[in-house]
PDB file of N, CA and C in Angstrom:
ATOM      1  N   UNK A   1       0.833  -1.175   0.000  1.00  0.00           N
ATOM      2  CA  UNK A   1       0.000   0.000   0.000  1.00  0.00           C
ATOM      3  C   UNK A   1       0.885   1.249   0.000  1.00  0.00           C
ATOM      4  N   UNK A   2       0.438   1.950  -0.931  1.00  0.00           N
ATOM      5  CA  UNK A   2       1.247   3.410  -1.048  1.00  0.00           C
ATOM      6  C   UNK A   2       1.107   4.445   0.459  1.00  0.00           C
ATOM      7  N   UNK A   3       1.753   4.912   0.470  1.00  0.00           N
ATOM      8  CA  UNK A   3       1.850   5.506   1.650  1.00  0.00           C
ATOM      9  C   UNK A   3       1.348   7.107   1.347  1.00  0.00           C
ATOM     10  N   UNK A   4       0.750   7.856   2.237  1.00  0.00           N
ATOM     11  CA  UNK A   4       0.463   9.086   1.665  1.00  0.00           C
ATOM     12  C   UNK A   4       1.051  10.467   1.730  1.00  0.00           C
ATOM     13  N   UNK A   5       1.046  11.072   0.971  1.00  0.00           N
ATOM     14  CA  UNK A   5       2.106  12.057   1.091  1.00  0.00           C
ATOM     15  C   UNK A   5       1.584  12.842   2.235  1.00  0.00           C
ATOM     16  N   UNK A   6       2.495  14.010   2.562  1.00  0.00           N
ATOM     17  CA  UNK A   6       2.420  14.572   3.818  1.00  0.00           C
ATOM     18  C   UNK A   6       1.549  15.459   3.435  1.00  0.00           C
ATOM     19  N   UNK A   7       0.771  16.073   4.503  1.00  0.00           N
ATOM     20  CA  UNK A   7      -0.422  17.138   4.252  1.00  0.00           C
ATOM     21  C   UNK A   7      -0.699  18.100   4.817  1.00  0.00           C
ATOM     22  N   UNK A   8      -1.304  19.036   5.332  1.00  0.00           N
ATOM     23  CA  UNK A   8      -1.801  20.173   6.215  1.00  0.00           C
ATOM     24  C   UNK A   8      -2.623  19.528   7.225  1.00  0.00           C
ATOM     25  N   UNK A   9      -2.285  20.077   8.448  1.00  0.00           N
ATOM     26  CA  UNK A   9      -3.124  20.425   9.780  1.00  0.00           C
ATOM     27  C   UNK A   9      -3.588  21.544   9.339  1.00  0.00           C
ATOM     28  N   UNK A  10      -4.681  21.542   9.823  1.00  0.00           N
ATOM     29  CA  UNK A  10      -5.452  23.035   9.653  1.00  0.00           C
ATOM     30  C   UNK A  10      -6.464  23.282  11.338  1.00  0.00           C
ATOM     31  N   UNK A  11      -6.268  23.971  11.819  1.00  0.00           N
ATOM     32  CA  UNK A  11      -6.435  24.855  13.174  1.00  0.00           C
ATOM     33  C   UNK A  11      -7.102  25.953  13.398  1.00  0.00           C
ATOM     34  N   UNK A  12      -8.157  25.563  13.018  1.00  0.00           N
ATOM     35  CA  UNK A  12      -8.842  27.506  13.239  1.00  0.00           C
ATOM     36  C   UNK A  12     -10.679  26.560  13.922  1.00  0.00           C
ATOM     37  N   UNK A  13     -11.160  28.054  14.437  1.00  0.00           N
ATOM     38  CA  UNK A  13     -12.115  27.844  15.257  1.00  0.00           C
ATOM     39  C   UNK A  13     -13.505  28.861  14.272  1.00  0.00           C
ATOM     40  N   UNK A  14     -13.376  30.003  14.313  1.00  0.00           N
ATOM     41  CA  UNK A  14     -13.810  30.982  13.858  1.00  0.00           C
ATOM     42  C   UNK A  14     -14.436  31.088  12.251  1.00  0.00           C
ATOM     43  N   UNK A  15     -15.303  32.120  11.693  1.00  0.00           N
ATOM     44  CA  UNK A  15     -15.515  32.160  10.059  1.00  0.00           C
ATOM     45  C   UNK A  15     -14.312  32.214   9.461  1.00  0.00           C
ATOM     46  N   UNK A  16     -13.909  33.495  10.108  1.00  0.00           N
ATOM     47  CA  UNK A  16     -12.288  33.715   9.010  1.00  0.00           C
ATOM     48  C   UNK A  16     -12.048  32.726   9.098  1.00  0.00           C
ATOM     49  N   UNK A  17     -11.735  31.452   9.314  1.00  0.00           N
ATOM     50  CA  UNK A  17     -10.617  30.376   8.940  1.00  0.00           C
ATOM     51  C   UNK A  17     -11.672  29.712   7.545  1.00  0.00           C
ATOM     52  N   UNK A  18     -12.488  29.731   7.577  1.00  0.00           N
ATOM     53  CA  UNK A  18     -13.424  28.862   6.146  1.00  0.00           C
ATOM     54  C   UNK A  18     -13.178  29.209   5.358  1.00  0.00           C
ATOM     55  N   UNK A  19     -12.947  30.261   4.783  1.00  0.00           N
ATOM     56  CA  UNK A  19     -12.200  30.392   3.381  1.00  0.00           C
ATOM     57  C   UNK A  19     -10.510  29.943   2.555  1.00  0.00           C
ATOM     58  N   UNK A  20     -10.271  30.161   4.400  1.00  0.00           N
ATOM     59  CA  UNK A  20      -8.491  29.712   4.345  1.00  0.00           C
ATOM     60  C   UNK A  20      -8.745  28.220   3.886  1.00  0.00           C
ATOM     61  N   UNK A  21      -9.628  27.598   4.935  1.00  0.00           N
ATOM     62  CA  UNK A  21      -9.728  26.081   4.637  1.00  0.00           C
ATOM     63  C   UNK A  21     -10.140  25.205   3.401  1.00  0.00           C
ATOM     64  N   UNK A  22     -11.252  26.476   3.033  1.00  0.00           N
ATOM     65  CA  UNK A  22     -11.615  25.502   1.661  1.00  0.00           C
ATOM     66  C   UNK A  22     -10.805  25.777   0.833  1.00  0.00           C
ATOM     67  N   UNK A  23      -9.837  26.438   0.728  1.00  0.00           N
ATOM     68  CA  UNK A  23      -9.006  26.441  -0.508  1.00  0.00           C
ATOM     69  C   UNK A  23      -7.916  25.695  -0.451  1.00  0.00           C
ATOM     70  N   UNK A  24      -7.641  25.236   1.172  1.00  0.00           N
ATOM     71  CA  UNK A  24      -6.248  23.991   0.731  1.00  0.00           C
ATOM     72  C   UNK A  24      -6.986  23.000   0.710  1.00  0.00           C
ATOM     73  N   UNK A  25      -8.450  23.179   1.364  1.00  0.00           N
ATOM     74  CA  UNK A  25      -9.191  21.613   0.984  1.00  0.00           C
ATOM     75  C   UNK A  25      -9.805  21.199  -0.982  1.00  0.00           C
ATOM     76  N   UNK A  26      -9.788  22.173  -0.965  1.00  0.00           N
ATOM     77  CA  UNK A  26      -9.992  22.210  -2.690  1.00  0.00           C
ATOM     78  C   UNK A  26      -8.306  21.601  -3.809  1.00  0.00           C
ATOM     79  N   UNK A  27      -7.409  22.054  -3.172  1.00  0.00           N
ATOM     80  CA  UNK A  27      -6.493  21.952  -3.565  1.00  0.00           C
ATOM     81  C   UNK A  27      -5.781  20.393  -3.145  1.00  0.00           C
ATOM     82  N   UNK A  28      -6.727  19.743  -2.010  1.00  0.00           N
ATOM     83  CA  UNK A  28      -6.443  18.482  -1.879  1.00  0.00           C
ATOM     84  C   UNK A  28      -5.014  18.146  -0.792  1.00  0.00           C
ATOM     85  N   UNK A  29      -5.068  19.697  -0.205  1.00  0.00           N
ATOM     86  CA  UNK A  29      -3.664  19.473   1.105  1.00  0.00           C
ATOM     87  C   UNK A  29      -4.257  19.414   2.334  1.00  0.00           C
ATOM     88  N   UNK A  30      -5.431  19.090   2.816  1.00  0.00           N
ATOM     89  CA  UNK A  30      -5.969  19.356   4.478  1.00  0.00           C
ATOM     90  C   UNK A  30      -5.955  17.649   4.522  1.00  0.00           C
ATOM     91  N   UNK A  31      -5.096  17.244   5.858  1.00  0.00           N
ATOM     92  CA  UNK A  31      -5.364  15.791   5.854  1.00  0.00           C
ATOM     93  C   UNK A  31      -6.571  16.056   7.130  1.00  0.00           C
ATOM     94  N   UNK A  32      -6.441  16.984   8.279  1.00  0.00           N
ATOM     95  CA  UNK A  32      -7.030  16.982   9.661  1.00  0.00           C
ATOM     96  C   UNK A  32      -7.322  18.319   9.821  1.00  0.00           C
ATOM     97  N   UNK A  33      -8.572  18.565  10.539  1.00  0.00           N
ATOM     98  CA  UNK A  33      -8.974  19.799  10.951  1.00  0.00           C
ATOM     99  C   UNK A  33      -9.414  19.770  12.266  1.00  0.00           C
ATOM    100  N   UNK A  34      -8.543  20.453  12.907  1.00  0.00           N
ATOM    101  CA  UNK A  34      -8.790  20.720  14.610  1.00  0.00           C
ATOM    102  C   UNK A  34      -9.374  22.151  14.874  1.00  0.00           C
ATOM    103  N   UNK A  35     -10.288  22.008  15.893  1.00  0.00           N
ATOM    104  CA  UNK A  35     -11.077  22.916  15.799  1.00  0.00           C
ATOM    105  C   UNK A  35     -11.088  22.926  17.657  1.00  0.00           C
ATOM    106  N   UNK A  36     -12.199  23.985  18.142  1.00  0.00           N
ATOM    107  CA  UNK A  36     -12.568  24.112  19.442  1.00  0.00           C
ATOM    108  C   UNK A  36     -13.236  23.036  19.482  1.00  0.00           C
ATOM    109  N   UNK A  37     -13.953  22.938  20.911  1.00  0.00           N
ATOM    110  CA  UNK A  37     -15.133  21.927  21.298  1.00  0.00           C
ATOM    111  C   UNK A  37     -16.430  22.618  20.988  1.00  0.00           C
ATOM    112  N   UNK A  38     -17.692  21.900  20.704  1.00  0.00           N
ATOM    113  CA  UNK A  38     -18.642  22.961  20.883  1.00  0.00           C
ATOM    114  C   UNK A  38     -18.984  23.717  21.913  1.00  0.00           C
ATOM    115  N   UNK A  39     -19.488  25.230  21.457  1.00  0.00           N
ATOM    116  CA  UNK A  39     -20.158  25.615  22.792  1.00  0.00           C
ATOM    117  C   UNK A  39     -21.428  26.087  23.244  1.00  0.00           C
ATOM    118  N   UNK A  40     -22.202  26.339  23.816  1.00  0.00           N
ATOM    119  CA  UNK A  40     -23.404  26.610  24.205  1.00  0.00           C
ATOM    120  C   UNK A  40     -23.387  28.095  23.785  1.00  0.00           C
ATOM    121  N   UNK A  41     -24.725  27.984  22.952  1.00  0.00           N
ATOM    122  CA  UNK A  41     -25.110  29.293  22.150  1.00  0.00           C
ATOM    123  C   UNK A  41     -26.772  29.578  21.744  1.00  0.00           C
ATOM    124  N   UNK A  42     -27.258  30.745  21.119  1.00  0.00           N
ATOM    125  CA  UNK A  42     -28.433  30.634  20.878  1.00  0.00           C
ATOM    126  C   UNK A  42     -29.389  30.794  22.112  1.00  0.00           C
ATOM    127  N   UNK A  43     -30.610  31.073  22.103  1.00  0.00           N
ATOM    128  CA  UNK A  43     -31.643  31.209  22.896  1.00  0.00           C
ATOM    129  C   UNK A  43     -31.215  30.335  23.869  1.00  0.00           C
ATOM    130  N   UNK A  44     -31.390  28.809  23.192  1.00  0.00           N
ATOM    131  CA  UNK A  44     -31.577  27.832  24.400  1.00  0.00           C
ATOM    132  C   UNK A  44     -30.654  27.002  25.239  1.00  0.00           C
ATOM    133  N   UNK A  45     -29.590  27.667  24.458  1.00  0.00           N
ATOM    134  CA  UNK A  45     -28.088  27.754  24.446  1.00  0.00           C
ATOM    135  C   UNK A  45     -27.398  26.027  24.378  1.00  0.00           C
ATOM    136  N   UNK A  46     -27.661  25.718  23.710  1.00  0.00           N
ATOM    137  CA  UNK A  46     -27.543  24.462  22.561  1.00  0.00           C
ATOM    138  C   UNK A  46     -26.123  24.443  22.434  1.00  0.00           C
ATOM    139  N   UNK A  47     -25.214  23.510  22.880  1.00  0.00           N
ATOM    140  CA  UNK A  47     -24.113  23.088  22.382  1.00  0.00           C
ATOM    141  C   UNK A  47     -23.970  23.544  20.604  1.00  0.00           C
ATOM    142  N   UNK A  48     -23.090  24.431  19.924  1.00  0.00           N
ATOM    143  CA  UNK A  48     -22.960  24.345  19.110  1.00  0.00           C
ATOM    144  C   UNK A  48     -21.278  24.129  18.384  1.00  0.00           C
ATOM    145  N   UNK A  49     -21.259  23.944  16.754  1.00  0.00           N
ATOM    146  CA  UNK A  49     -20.020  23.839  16.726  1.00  0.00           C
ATOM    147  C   UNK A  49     -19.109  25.041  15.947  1.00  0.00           C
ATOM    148  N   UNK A  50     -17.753  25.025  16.064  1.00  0.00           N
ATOM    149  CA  UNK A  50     -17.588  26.141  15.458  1.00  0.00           C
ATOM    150  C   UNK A  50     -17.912  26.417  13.737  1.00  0.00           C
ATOM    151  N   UNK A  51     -17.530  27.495  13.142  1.00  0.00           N
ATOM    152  CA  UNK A  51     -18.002  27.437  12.130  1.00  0.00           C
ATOM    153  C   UNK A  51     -16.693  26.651  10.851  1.00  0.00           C
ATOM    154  N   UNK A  52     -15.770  26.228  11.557  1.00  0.00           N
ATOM    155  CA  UNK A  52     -14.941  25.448  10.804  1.00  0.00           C
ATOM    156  C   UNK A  52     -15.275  24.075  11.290  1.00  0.00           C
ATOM    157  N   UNK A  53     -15.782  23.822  12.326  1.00  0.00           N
ATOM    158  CA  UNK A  53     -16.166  22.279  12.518  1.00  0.00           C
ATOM    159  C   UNK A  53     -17.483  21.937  11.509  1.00  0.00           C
ATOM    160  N   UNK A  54     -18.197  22.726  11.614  1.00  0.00           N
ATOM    161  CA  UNK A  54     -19.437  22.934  10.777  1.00  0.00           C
ATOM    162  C   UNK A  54     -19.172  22.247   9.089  1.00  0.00           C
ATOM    163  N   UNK A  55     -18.178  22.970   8.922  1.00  0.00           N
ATOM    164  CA  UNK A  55     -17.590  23.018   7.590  1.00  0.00           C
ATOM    165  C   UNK A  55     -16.821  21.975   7.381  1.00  0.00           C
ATOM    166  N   UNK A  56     -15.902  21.434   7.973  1.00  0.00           N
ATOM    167  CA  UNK A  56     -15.218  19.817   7.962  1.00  0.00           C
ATOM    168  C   UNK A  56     -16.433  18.617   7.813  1.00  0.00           C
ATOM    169  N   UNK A  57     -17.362  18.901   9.169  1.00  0.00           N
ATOM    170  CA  UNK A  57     -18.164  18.028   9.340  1.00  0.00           C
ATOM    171  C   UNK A  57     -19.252  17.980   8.040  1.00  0.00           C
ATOM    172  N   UNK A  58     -19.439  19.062   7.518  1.00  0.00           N
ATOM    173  CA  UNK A  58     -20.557  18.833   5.647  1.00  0.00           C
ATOM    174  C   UNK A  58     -19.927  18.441   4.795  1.00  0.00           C
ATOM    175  N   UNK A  59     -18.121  18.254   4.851  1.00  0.00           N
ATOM    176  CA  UNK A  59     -17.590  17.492   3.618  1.00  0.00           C
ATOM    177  C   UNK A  59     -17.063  16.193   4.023  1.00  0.00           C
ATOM    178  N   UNK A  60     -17.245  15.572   5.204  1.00  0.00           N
ATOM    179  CA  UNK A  60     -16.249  14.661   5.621  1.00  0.00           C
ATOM    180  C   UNK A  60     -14.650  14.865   6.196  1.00  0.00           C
ATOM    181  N   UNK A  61     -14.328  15.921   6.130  1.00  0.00           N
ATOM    182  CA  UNK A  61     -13.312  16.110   6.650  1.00  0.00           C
ATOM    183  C   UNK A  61     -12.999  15.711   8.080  1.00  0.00           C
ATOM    184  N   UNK A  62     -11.473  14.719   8.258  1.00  0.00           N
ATOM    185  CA  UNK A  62     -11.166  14.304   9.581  1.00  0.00           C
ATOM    186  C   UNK A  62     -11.510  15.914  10.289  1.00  0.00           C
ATOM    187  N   UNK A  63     -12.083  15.614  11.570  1.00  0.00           N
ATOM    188  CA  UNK A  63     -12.070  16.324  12.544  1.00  0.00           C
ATOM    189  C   UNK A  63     -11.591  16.242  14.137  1.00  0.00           C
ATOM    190  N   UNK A  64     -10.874  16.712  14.578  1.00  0.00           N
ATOM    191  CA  UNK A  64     -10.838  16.565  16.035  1.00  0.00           C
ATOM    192  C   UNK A  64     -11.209  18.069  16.602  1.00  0.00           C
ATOM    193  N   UNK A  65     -12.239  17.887  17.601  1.00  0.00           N
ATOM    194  CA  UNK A  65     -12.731  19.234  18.408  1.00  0.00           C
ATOM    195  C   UNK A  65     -11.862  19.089  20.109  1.00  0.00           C
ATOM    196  N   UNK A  66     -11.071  19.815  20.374  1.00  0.00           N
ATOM    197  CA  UNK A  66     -10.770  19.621  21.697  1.00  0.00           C
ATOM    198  C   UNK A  66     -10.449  20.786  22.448  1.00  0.00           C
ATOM    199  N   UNK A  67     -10.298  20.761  23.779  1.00  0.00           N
ATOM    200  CA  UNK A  67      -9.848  22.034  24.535  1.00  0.00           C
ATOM    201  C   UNK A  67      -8.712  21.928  24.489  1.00  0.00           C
ATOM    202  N   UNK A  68      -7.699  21.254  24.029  1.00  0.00           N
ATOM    203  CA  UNK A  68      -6.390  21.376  24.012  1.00  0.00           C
ATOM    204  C   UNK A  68      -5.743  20.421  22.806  1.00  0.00           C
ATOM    205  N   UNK A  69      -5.373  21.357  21.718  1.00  0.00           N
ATOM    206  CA  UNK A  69      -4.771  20.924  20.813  1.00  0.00           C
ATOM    207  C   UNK A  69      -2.950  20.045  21.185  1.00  0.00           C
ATOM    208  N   UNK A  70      -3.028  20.315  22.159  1.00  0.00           N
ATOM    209  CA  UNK A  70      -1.178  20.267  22.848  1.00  0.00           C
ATOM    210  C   UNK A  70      -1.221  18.723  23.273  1.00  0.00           C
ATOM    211  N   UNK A  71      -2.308  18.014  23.274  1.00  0.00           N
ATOM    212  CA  UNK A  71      -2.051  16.525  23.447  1.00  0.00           C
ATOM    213  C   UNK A  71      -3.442  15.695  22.965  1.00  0.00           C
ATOM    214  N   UNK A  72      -3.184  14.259  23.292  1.00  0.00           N
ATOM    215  CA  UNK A  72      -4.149  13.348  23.070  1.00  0.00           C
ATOM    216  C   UNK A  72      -4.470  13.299  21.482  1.00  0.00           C
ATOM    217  N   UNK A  73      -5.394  12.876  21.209  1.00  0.00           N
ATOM    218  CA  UNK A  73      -5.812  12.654  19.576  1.00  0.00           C
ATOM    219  C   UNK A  73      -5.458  14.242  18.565  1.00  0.00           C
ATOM    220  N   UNK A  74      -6.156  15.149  19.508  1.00  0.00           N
ATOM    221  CA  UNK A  74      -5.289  16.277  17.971  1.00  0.00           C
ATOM    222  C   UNK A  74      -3.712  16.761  18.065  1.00  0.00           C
ATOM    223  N   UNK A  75      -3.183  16.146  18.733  1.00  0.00           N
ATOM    224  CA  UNK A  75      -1.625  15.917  18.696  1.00  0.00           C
ATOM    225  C   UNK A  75      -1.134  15.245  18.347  1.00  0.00           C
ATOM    226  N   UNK A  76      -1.667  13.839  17.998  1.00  0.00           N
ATOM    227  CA  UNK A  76      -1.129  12.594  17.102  1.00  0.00           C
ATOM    228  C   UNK A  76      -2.274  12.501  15.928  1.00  0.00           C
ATOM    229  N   UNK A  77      -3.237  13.603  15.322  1.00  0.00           N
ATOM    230  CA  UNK A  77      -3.550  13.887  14.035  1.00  0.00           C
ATOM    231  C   UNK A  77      -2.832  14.918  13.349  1.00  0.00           C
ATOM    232  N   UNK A  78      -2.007  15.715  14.130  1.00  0.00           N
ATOM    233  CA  UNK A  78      -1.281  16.710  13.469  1.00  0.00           C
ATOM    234  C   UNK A  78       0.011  16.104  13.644  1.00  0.00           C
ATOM    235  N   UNK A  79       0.611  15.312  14.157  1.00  0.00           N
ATOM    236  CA  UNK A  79       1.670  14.434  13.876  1.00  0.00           C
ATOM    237  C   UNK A  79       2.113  13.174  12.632  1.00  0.00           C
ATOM    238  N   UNK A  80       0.168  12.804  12.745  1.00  0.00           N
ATOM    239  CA  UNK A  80       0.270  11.775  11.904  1.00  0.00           C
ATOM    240  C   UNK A  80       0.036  12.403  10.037  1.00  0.00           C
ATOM    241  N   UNK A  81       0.045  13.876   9.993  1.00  0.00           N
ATOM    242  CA  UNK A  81      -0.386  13.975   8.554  1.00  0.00           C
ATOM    243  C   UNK A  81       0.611  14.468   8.390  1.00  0.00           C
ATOM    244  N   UNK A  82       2.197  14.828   8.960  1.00  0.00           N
ATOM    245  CA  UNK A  82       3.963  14.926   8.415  1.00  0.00           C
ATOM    246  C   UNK A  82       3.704  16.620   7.414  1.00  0.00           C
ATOM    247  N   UNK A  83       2.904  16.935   7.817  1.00  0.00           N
ATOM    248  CA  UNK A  83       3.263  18.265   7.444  1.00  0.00           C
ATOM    249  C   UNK A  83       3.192  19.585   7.827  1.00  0.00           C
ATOM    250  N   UNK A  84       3.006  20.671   7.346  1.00  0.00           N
ATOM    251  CA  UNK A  84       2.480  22.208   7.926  1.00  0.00           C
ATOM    252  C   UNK A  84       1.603  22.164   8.796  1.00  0.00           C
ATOM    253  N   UNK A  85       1.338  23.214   9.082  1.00  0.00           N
ATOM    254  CA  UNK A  85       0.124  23.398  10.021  1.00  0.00           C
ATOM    255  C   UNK A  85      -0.529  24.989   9.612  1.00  0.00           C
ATOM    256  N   UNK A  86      -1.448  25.414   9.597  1.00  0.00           N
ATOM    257  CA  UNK A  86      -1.859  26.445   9.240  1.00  0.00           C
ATOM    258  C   UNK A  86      -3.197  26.702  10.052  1.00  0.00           C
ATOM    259  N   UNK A  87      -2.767  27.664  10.884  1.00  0.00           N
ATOM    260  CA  UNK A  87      -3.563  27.908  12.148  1.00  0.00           C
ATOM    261  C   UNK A  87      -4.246  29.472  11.431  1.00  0.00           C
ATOM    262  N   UNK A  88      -5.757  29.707  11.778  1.00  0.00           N
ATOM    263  CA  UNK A  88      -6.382  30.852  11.619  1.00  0.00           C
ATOM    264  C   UNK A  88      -6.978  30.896  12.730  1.00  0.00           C
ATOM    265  N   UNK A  89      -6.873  31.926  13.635  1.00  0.00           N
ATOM    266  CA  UNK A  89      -7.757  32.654  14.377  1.00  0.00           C
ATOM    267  C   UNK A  89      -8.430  31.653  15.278  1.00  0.00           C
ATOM    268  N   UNK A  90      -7.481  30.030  15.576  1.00  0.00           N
ATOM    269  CA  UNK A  90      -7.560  29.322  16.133  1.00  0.00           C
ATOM    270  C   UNK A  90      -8.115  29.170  18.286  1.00  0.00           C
ATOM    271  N   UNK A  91      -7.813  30.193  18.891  1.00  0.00           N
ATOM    272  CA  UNK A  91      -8.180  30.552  20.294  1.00  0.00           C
ATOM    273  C   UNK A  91      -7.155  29.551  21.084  1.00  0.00           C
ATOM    274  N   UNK A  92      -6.072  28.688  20.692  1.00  0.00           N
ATOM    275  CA  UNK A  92      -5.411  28.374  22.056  1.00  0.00           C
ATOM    276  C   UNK A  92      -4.241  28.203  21.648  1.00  0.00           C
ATOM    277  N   UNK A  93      -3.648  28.443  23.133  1.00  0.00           N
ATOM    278  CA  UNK A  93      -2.066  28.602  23.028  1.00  0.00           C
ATOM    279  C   UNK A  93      -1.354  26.946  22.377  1.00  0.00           C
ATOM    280  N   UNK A  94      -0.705  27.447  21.604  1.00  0.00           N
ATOM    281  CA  UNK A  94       0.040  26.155  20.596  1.00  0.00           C
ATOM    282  C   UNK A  94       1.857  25.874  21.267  1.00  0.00           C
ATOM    283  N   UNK A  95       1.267  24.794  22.272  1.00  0.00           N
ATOM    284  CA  UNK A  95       2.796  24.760  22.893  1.00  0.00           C
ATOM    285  C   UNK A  95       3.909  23.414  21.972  1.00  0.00           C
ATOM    286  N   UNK A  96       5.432  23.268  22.234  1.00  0.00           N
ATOM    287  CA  UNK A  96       6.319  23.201  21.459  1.00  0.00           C
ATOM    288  C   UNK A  96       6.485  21.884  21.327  1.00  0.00           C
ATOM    289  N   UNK A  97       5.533  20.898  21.705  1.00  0.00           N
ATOM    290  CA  UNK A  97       5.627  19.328  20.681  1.00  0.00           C
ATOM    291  C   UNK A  97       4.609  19.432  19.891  1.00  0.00           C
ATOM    292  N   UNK A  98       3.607  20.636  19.760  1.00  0.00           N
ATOM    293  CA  UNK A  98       2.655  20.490  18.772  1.00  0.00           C
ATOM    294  C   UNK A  98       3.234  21.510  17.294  1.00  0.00           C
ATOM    295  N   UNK A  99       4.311  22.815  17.693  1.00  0.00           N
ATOM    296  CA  UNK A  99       4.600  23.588  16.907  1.00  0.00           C
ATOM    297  C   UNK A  99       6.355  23.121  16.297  1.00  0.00           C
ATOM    298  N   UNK A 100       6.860  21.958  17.275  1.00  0.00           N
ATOM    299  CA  UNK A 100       8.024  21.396  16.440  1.00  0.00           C
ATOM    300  C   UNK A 100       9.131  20.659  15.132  1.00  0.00           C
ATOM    301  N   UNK A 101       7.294  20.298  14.838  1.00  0.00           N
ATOM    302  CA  UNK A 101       7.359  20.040  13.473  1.00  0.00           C
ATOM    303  C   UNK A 101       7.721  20.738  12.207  1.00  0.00           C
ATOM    304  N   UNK A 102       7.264  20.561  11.354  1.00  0.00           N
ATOM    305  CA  UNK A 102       7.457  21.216  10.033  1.00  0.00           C
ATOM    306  C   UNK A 102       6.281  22.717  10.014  1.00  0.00           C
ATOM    307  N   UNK A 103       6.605  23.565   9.489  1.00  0.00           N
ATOM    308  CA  UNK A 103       6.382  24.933   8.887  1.00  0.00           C
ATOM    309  C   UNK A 103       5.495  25.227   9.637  1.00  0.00           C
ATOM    310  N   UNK A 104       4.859  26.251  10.561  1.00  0.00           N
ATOM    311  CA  UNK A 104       3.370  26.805  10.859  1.00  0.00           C
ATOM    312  C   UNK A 104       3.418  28.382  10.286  1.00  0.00           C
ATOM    313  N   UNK A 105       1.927  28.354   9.777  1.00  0.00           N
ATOM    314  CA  UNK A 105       1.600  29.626   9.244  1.00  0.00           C
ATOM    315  C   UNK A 105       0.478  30.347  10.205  1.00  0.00           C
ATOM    316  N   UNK A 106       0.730  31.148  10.775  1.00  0.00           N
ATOM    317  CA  UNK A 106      -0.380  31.455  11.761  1.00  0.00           C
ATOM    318  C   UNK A 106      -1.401  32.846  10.552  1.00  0.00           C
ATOM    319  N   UNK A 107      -2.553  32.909  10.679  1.00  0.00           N
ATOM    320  CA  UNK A 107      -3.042  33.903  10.112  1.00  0.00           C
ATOM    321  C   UNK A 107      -4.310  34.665  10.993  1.00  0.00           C
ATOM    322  N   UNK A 108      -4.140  35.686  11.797  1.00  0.00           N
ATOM    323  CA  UNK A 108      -5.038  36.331  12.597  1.00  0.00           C
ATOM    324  C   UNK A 108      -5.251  37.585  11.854  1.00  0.00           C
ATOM    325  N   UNK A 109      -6.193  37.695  13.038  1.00  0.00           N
ATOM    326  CA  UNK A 109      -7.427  39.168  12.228  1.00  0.00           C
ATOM    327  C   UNK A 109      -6.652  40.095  12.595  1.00  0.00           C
ATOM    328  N   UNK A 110      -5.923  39.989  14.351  1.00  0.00           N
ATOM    329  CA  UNK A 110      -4.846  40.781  14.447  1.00  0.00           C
ATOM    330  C   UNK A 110      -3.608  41.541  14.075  1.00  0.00           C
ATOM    331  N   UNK A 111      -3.495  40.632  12.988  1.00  0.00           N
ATOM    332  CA  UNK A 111      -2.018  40.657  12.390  1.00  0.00           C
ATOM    333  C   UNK A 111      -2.112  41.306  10.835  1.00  0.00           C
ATOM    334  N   UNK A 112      -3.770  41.373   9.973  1.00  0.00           N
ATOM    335  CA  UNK A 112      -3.791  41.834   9.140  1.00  0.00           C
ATOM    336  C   UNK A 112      -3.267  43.175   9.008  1.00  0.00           C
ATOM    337  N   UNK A 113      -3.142  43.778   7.642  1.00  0.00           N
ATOM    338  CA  UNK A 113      -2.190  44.995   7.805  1.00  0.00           C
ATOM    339  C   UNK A 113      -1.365  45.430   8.482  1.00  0.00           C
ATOM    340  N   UNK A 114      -0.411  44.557   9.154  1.00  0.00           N
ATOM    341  CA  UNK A 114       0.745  45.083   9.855  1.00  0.00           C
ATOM    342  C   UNK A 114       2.217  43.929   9.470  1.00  0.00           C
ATOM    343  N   UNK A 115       2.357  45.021   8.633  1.00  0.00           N
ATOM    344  CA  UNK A 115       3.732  44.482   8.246  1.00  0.00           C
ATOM    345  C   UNK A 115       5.077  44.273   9.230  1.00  0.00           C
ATOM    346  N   UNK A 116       5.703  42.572   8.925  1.00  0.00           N
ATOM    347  CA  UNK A 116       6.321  42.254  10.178  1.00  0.00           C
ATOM    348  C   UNK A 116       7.546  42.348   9.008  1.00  0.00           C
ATOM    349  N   UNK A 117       8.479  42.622   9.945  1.00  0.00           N
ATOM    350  CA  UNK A 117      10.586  42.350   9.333  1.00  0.00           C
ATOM    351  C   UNK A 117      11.053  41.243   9.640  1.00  0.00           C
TER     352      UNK A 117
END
């Protein structure tokens, strides 16, 4: 059995990350999408999910939802797909066996228009 090439983690919680996502998912590089857990929202305040879990979960996309990306299953799904990681507007701190790997691209709302050296 062929083995598969290496792929994107993708890390965001929020809308802004859905556009980031469908375009490496279009392009056929998202192996895993980690997201928040759901949370209670709405009138009746209904567990809900984020709007990138939303979006994994209508195409099939692997998903892991957790309060802590830094261990357990979304630490050995972003281990097990050997590549980047591309975090949007994700909400938790990304400590250094999850960011040791290969390349991270962080992209926040914060960071738009401000050019870094």
């Amino acid at each position: 059995m062929a083995e598969r090439a290496p792929g994107i983690s993708f890390l965001g919680s929020g809308a802004l990350g859905v556009p980031t996502l469908a375009a490496l998912h279009a392009d056929g590089l998202v192996r895993v999408v980690v997201s928040q857990p759901d949370r209670p929202a709405g009138r009746g305040l209904k567990p809900q999910p984020t709007p990138v879990s939303t979006w994994a979960l209508e195409r099939g996309v692997p998903l892991v939802r957790t309060a802590n990306a830094n261990e357990g299953e979304a630490l050995q799904a972003v281990q097990a797909a050997q590549g980047p990681m591309v975090v949007v507007a994700f909400g938790q701190k990304l400590g250094p066996a999850l960011i040791e790997g290969p390349r991270t691209v962080n992209l926040h709302p914060s960071e738009i228009g401000r050019a870094h050296v």
